[in-house]
Every structure is written in C-alpha cells, then in structure tokens.
Protein backbone atom coordinates (compact mmCIF):
# COMPACT_ATOMS: atom_id res chain seq x y z
CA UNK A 1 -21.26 -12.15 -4.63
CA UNK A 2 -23.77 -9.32 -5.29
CA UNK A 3 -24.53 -6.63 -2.32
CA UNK A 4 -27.46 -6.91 -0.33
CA UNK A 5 -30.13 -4.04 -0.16
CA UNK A 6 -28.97 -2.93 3.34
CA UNK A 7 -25.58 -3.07 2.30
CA UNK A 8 -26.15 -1.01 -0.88
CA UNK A 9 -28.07 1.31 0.99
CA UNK A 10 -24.97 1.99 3.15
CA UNK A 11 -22.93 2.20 0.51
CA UNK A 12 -24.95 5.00 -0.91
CA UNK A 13 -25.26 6.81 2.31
CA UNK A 14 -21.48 6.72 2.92
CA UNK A 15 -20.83 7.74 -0.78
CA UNK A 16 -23.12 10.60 -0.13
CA UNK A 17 -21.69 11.43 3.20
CA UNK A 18 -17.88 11.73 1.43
CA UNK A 19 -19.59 13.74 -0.86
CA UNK A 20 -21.00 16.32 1.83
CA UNK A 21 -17.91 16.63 4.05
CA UNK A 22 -15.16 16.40 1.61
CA UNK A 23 -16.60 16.73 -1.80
CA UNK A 24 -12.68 17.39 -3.18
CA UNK A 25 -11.10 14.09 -1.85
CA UNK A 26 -15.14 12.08 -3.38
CA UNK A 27 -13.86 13.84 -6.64
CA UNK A 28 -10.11 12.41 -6.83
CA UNK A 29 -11.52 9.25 -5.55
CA UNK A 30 -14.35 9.23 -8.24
CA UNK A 31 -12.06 9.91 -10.86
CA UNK A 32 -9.36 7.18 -10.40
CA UNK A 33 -6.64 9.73 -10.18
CA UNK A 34 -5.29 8.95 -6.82
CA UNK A 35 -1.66 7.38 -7.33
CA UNK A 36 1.08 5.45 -5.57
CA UNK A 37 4.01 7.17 -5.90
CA UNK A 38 7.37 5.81 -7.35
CA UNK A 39 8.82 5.36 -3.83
CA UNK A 40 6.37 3.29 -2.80
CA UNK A 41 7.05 0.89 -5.86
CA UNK A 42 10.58 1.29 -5.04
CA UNK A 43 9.69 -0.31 -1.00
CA UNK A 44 7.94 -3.15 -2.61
CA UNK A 45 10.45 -4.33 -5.04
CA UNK A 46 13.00 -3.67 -1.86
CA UNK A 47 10.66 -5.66 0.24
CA UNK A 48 10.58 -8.48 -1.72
CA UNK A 49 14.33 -8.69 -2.64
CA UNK A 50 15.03 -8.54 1.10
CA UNK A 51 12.53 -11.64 1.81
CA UNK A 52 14.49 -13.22 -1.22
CA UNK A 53 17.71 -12.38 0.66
CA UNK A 54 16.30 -13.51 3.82
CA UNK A 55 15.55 -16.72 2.30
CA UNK A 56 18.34 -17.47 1.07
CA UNK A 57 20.98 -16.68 3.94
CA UNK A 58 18.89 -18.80 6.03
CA UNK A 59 18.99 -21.64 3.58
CA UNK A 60 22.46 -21.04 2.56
CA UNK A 61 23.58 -20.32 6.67
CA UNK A 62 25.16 -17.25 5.50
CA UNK A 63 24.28 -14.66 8.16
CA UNK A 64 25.73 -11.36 6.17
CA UNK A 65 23.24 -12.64 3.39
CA UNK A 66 20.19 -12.86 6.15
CA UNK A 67 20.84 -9.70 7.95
CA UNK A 68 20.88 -7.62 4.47
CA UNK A 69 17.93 -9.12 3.88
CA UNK A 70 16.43 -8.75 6.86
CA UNK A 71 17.89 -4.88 6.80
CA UNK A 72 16.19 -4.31 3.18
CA UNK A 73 12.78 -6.07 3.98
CA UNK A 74 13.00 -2.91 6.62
CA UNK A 75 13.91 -0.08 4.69
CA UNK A 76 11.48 -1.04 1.57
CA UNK A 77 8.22 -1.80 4.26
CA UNK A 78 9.49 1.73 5.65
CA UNK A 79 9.70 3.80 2.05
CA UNK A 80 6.26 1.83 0.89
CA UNK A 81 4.44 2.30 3.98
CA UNK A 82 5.61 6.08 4.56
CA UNK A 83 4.46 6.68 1.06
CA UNK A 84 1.27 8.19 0.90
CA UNK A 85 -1.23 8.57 -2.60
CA UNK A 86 -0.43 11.64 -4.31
CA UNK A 87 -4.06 12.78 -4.49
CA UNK A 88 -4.90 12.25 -1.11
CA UNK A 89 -2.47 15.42 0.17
C-alpha cells in the first residue's frame, strides 16, 4: 500500500528533522550499518528453546522440564532485550 502525500510529507520532515538534531545517528541509520549484536541472537535462540521446553513439560507433566523452560524463556528475553544495536551507542 503506497504512502499518501501527507504521510510522505511527514516522512520527509521527520527524515529531515533526524538529520538536523542528530545528523551522526541519520548517517548509521542511512547506511544500514546498525547491528544486533551476537547476544541478542543468543536470547532469541534461548527464548525459543525455553518456549519449546515449556511446551513440552506441560504436555509431558514434567515440571523440572517446564520450569527450565520457563527459567530460559527468561534469561534469553533478558540477554535479547538488554541488547542494544551496536551503532546506536
């Protein structure tokens, strides 16, 4: 679905304003160089083995199996949300 005028016309005007006040973070952002870092990646996978875990000590009534899960859905949301993009510093 293509922009509308108005909302192209904001677009520009917010581009421009990034520009003005911070026209180092408009040139990382331009450039594509901002970056998760590996930690984050690290969370996600962690995440998503946990919900696997989860899953599965629920289905399987093992609750050893659900509370690791449960315990690494934490710790990977944690290291992937307390990640920030390198270039963004």
């Amino acid at each position: 679905m293509p922009l509308s005028d108005r909302e192209r016309k904001q677009l520009e005007e917010l581009e421009a304003d990034l520009a003005a006040n911070d026209p180092q973070l408009a040139q990382r952002l331009s450039s594509g160089s901002v970056r998760l870092r590996g930690k984050a990646y690290v969370g996600l996978v962690l995440c998503l083995l946990g919900l696997i875990l989860l899953i599965t000590g629920v289905s399987t009534q093992l609750i050893v199996v659900g509370v690791g899960g449960f315990l690494a859905m934490g710790t990977g949301a944690y290291l992937a949300l307390g990640s920030r993009p390198t270039g963004l510093r």
